[in-house]
C-alpha atoms as a PDB file:
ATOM      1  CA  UNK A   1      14.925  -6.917  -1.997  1.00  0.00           C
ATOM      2  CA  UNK A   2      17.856  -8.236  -3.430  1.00  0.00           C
ATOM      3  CA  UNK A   3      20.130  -5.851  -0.723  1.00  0.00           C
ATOM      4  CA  UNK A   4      17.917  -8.317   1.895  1.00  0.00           C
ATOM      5  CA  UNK A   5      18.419 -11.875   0.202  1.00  0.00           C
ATOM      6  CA  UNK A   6      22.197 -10.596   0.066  1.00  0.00           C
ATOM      7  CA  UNK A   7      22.144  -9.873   3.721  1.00  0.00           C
ATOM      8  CA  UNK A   8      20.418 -13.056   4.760  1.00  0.00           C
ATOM      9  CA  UNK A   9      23.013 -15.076   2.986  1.00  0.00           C
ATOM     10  CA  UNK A  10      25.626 -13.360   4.445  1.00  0.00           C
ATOM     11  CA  UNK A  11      23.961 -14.112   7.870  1.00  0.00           C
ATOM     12  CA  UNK A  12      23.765 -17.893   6.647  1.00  0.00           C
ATOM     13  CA  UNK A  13      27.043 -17.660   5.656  1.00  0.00           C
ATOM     14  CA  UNK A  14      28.307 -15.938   9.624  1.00  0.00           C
ATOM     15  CA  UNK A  15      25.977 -18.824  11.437  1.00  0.00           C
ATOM     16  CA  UNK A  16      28.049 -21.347   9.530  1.00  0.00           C
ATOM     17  CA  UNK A  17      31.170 -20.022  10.459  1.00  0.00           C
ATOM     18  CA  UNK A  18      29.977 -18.902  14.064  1.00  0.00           C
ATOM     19  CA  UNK A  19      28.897 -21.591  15.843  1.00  0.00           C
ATOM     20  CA  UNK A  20      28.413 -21.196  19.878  1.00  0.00           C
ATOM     21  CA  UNK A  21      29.643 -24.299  21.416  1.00  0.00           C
ATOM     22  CA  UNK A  22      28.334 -23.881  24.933  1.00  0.00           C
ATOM     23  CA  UNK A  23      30.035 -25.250  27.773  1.00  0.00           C
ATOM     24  CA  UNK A  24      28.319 -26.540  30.767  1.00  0.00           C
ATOM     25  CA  UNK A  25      29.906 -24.432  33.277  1.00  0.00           C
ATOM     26  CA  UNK A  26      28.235 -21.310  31.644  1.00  0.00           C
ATOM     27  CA  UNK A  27      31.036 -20.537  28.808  1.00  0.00           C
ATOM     28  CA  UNK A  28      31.472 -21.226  25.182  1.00  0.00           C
ATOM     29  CA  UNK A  29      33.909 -21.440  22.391  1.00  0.00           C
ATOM     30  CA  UNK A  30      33.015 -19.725  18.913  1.00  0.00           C
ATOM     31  CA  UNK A  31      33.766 -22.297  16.090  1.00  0.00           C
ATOM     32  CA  UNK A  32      33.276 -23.087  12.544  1.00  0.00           C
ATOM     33  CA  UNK A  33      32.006 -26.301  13.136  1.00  0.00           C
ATOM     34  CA  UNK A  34      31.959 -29.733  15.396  1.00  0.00           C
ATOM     35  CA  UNK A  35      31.991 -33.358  15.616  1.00  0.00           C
ATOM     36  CA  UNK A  36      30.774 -35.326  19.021  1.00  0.00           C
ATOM     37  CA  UNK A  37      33.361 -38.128  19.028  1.00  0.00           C
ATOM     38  CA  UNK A  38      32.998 -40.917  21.557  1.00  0.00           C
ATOM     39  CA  UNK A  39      34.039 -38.729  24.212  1.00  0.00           C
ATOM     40  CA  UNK A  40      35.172 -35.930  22.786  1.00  0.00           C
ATOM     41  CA  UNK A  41      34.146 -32.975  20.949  1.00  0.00           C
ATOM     42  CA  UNK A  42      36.589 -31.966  18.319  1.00  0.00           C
ATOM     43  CA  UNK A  43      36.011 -28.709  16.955  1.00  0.00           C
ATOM     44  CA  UNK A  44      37.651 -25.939  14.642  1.00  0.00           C
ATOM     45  CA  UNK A  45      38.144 -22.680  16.908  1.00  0.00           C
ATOM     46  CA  UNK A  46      37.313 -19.754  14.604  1.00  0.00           C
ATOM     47  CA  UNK A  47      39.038 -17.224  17.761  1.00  0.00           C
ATOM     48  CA  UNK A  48      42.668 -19.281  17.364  1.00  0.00           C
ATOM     49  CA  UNK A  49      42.440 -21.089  13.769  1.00  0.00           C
ATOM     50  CA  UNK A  50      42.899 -24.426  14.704  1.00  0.00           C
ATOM     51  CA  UNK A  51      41.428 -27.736  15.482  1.00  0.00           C
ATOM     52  CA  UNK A  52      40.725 -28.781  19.086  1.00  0.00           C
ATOM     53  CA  UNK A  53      39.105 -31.202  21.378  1.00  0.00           C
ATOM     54  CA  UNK A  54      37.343 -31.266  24.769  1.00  0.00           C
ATOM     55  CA  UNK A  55      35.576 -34.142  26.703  1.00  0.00           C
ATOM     56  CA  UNK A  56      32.072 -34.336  25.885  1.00  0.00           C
ATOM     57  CA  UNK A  57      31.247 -34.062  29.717  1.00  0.00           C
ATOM     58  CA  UNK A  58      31.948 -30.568  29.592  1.00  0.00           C
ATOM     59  CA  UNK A  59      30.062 -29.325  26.653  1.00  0.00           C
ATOM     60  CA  UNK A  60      26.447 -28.654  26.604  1.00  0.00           C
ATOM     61  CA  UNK A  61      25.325 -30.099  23.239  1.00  0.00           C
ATOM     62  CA  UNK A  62      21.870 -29.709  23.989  1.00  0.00           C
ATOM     63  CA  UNK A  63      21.963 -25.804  24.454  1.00  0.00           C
ATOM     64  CA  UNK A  64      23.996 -25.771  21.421  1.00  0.00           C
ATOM     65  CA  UNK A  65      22.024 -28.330  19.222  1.00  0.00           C
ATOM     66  CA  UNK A  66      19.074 -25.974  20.025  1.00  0.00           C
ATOM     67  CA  UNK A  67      20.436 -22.922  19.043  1.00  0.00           C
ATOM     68  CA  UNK A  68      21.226 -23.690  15.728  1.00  0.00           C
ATOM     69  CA  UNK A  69      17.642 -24.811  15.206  1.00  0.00           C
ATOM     70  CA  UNK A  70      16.789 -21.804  16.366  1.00  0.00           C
ATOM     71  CA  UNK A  71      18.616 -19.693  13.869  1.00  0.00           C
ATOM     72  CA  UNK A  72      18.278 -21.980  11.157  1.00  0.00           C
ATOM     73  CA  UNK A  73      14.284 -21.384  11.572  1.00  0.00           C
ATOM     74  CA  UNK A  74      14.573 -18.017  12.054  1.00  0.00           C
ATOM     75  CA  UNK A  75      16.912 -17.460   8.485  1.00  0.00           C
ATOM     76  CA  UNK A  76      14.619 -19.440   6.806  1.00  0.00           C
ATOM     77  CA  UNK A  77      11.548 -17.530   8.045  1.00  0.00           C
ATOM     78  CA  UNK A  78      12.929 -14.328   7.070  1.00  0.00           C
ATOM     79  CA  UNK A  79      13.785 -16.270   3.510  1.00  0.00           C
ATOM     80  CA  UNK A  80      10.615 -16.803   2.984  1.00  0.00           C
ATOM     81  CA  UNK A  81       9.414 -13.177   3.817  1.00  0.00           C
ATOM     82  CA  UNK A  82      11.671 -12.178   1.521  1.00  0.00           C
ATOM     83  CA  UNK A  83      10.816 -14.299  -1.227  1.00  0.00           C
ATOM     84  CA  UNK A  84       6.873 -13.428  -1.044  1.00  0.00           C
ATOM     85  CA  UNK A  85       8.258  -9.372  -1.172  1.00  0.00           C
ATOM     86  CA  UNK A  86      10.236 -10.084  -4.005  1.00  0.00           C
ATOM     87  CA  UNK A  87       6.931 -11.888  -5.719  1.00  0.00           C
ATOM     88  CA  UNK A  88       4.603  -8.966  -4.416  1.00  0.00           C
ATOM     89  CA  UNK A  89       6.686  -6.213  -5.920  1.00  0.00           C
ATOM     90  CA  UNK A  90       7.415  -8.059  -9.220  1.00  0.00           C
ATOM     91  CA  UNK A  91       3.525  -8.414  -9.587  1.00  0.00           C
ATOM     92  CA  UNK A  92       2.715  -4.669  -8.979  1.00  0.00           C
ATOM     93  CA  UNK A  93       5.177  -3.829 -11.291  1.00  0.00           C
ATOM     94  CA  UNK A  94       3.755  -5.834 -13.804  1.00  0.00           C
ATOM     95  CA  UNK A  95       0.586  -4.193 -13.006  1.00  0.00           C
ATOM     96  CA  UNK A  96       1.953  -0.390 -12.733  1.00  0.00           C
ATOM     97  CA  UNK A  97       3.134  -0.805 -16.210  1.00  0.00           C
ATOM     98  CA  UNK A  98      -0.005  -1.855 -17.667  1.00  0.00           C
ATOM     99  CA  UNK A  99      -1.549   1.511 -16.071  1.00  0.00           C
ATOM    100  CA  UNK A 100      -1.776   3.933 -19.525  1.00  0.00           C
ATOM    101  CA  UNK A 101      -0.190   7.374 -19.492  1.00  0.00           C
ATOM    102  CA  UNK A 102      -3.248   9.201 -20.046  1.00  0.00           C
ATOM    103  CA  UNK A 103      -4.417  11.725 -17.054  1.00  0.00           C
ATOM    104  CA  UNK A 104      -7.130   9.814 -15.110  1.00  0.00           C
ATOM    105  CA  UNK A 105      -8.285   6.998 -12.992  1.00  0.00           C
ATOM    106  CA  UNK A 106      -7.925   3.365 -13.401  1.00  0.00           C
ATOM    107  CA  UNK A 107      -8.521   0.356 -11.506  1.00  0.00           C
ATOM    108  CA  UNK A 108      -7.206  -3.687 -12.322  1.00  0.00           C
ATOM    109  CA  UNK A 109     -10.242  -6.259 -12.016  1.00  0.00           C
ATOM    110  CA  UNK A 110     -10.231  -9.330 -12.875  1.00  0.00           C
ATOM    111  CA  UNK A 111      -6.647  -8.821 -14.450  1.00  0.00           C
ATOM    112  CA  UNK A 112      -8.486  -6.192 -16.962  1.00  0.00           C
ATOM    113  CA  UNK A 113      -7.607  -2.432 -16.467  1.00  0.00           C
ATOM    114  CA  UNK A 114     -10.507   0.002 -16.335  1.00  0.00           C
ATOM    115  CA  UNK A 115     -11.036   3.103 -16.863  1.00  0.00           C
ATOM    116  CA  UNK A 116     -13.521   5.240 -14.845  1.00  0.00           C
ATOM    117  CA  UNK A 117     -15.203   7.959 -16.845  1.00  0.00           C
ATOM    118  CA  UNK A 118     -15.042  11.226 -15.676  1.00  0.00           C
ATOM    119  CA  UNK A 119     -17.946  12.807 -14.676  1.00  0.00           C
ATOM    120  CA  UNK A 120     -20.308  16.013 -16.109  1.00  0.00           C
ATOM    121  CA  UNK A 121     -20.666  17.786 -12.760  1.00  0.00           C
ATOM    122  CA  UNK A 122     -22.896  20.335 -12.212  1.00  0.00           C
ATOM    123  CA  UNK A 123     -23.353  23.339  -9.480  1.00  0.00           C
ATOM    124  CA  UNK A 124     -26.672  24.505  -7.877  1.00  0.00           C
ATOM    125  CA  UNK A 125     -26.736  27.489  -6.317  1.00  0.00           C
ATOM    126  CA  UNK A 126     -29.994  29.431  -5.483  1.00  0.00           C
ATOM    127  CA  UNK A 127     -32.528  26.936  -7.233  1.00  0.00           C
ATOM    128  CA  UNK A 128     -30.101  27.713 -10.318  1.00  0.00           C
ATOM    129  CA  UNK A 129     -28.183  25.231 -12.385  1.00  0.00           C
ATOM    130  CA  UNK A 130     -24.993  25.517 -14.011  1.00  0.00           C
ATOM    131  CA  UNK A 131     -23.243  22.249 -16.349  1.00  0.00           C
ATOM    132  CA  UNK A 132     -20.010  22.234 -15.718  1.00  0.00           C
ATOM    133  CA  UNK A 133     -17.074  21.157 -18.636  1.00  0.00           C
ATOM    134  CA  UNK A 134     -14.877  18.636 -18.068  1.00  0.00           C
ATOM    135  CA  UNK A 135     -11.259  19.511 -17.300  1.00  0.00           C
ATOM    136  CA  UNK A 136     -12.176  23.233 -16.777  1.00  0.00           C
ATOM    137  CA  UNK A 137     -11.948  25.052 -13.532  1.00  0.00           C
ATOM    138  CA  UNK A 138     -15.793  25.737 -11.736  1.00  0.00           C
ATOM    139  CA  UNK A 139     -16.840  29.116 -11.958  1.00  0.00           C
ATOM    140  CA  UNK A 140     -16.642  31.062  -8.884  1.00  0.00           C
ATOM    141  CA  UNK A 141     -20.455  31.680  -7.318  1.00  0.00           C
ATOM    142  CA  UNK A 142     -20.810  33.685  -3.914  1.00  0.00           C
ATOM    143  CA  UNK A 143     -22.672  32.025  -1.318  1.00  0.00           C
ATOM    144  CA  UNK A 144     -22.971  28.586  -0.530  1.00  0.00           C
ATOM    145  CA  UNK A 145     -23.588  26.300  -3.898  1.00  0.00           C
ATOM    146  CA  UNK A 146     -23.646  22.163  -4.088  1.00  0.00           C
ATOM    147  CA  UNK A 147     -22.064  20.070  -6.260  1.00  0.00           C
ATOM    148  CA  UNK A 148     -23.878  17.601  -8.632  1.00  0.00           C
ATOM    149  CA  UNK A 149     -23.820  14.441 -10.419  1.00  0.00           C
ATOM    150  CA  UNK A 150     -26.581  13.875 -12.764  1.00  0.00           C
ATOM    151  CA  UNK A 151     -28.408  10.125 -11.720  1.00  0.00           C
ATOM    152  CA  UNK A 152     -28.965   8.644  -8.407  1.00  0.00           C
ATOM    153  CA  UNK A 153     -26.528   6.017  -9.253  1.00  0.00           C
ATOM    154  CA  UNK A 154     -23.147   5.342 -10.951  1.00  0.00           C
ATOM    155  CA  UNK A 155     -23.196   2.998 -14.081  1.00  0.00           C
ATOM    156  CA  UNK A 156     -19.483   2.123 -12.670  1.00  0.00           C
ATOM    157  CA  UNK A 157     -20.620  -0.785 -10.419  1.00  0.00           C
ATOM    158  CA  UNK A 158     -17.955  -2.306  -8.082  1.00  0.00           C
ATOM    159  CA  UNK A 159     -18.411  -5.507  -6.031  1.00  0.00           C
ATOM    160  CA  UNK A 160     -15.020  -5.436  -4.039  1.00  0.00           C
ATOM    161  CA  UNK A 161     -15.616  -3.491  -1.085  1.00  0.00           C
ATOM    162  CA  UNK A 162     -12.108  -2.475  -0.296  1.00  0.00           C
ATOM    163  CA  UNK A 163     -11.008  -1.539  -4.425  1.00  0.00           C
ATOM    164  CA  UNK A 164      -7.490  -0.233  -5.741  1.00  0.00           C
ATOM    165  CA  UNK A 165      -7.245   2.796  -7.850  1.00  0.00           C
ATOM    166  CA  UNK A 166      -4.755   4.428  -9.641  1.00  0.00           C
ATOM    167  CA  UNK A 167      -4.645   8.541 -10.026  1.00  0.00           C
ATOM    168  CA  UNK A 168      -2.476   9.316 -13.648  1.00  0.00           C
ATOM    169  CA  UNK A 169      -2.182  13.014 -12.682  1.00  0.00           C
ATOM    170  CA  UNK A 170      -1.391  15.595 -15.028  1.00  0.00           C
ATOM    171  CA  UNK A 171      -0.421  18.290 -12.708  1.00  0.00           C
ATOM    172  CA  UNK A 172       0.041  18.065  -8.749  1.00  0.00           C
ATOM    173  CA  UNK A 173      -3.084  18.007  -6.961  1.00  0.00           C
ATOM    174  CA  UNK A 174      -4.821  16.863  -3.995  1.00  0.00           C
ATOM    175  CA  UNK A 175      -6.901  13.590  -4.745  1.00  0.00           C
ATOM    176  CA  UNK A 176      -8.760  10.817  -2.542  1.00  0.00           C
ATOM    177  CA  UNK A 177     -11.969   9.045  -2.234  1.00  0.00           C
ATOM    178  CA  UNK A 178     -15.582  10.264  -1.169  1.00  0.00           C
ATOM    179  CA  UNK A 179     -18.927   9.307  -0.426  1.00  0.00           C
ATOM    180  CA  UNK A 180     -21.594  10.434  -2.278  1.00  0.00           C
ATOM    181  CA  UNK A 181     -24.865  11.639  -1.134  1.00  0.00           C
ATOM    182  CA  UNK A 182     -27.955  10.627  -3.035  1.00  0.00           C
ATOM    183  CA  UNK A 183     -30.412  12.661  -3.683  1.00  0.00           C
ATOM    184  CA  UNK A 184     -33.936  12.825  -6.012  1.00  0.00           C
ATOM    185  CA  UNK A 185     -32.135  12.688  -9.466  1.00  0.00           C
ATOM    186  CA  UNK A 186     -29.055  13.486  -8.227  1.00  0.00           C
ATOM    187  CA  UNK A 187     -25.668  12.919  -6.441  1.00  0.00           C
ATOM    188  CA  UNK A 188     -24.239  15.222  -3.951  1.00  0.00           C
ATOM    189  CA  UNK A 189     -20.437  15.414  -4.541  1.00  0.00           C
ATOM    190  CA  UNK A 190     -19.687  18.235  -2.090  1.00  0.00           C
ATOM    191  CA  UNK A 191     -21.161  21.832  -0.881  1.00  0.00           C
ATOM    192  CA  UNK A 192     -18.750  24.487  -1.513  1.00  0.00           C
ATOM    193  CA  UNK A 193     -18.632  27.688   0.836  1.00  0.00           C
ATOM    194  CA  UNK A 194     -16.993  30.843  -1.079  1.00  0.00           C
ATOM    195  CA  UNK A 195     -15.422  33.721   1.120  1.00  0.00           C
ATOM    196  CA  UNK A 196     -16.839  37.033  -0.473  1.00  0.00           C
ATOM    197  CA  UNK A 197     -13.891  39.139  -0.534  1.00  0.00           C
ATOM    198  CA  UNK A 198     -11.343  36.802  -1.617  1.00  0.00           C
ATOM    199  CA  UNK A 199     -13.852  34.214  -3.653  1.00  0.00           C
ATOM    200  CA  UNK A 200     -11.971  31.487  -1.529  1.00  0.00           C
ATOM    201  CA  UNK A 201     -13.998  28.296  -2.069  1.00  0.00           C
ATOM    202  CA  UNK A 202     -14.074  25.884   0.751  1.00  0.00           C
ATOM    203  CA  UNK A 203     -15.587  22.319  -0.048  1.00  0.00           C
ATOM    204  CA  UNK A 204     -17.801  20.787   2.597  1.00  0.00           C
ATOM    205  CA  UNK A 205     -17.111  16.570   1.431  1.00  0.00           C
ATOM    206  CA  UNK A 206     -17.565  13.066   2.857  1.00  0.00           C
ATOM    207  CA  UNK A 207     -13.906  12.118   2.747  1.00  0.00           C
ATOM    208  CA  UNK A 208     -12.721   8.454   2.930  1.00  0.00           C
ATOM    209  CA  UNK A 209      -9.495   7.557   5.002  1.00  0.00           C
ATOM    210  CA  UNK A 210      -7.055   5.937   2.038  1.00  0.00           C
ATOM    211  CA  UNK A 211      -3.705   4.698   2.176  1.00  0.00           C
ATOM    212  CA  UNK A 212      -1.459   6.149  -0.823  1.00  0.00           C
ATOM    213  CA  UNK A 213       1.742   4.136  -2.585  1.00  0.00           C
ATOM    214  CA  UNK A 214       3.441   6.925  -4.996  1.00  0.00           C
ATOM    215  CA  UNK A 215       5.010   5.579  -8.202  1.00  0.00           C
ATOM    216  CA  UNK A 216       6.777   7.212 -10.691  1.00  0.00           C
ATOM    217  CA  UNK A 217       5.605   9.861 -13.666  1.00  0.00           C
ATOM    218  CA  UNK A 218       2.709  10.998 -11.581  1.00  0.00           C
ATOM    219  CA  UNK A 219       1.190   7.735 -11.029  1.00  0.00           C
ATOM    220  CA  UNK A 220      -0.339   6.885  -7.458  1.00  0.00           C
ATOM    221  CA  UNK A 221      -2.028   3.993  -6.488  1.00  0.00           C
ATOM    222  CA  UNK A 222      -4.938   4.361  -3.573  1.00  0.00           C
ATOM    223  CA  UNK A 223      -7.584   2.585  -1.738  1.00  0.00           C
ATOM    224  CA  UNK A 224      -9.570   2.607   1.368  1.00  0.00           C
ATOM    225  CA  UNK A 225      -8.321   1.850   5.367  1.00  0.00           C
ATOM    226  CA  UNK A 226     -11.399   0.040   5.816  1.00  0.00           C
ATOM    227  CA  UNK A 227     -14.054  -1.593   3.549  1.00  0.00           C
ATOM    228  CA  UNK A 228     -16.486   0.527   1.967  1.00  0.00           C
ATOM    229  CA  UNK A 229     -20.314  -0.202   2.839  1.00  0.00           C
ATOM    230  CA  UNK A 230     -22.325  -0.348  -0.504  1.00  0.00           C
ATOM    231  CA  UNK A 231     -23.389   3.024  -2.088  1.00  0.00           C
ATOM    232  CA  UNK A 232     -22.360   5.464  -4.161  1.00  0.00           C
ATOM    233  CA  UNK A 233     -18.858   7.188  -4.042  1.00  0.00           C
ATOM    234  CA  UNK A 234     -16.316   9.236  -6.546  1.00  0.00           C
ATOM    235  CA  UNK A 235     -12.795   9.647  -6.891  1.00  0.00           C
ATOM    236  CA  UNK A 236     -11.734  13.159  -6.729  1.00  0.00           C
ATOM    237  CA  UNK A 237      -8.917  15.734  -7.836  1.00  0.00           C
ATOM    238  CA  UNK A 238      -8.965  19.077  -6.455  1.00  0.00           C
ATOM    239  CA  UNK A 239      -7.063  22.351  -5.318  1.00  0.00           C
ATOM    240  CA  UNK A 240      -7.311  22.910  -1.890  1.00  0.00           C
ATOM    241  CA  UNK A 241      -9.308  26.447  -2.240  1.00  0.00           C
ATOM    242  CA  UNK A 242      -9.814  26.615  -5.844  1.00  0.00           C
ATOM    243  CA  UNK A 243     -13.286  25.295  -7.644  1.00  0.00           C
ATOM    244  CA  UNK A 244     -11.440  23.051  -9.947  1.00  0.00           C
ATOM    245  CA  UNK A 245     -12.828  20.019  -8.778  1.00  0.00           C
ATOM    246  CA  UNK A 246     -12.905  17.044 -10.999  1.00  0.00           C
ATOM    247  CA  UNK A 247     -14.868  13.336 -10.197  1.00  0.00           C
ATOM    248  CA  UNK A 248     -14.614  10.123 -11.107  1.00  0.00           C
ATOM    249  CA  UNK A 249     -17.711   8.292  -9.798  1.00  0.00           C
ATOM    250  CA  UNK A 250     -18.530   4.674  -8.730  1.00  0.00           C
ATOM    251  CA  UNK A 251     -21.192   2.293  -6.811  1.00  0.00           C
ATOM    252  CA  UNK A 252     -20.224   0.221  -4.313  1.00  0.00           C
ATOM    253  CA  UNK A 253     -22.613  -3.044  -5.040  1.00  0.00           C
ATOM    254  CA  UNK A 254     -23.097  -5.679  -2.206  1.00  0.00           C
ATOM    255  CA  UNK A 255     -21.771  -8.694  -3.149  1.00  0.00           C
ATOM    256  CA  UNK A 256     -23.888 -11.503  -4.484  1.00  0.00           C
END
């Protein structure tokens, strides 16, 4: 940002000394600057470095009034789009560095960060259950199994429809957002599919399309392309083919 307000003052600095004086029969004369005298325009020719003058008849003052407006606009404009950029970036740093170090997610509300919990998930697989420990990879089942979140609905309630999160990763791994499907006493996270032979697990999941900013030592900050409708929905970190899935859950609450 400060390469761009450098730039733009340069380019303030090359309008002032590049000034088109246009000429009515189609020409101009590049100079530093002008003054309309009675009638005369005396002028300072930037191509021979020296003052000069030419009847006012013959110069188009209105072309030229009007394209320094122009570019005077357009400078300040691009200013000002700089200035909000340099405000933006200065506030998510501010923000980034409030993020703690700890593996997990974390979202800013109402200038407080939060911490999601991490949820107990467990895995059903022929009418049997299995509770799965936090931060340990899922045990490998043949077949086709589902996994759980205990409750219908997450005590994590969030009103914003389109939220920020930030993924603290401790290793690299996959991670994004996904609906979850309720069901009698229980959340449906995703179904997982294991290959017999080579106990590859593929996960069956509601995925949600998110946009991703990378920051530095891991950190990522992510939220959704479009609004989220209310319900119920987890933040996930996973291995593509590996059961080491690992869930942050949330609710999506109407607004009042």
């Amino acid at each position: 940002m400060r390469l761009l307000a450098a730039v733009l003052l340069g380019a303030l600095l090359l309008m002032a000394q590049q000034i088109r004086l246009y000429l009515k029969d189609g020409g101009f004369h590049l100079v530093r600057e002008y003054q309309v005298l009675e009638d005369r325009v005396r002028y300072y020719s930037t191509e021979r470095g020296d003052w000069e003058e030419i009847p006012t008849e013959l110069v188009d003052l209105k072309k030229t009034e009007g394209e320094i407006r122009s570019k005077s606009e357009q400078l300040r404009k691009q200013a000002v789009m700089a200035d909000a950029e340099n405000e933006f970036e200065r506030q998510q740093a501010r923000e980034v560095a409030r993020i703690p170090q700890e593996p997990g997610v974390y979202m800013v509300a109402d200038g407080e960060v939060k911490a999601l919990k991490q949820a107990e998930l467990s895995i059903v697989n022929n009418r049997k259950r299995s509770v799965l420990k936090i931060l340990t990879p899922l045990p490998v089942i043949s077949g086709k199994a589902s996994v759980e979140i205990a409750g219908e609905q997450s005590s994590f309630v969030i009103r914003d429809p389109r939220p920020y999160f930030y993924f603290r990763l401790a290793e690299a791994e996959r991670f994004t957002l996904v609906r979850v499907k309720q069901k009698k006493g229980v959340r449906e996270l995703e179904i997982w599919n294991t290959v017999p032979i080579t106990k590859e697990i593929f996960a069956d999941r509601e995925e949600i399309d998110v946009f991703r900013q990378q920051f530095r030592d891991g950190l990522f900050k992510i939220w959704p392309v479009e609004p989220l409708p209310p319900g119920e929905y987890a933040a996930i970190e996973y291995t593509e083919g590996v059961g080491n899935t690992q869930a942050w859950d949330f609710r999506i609450a109407p607004a009042p």
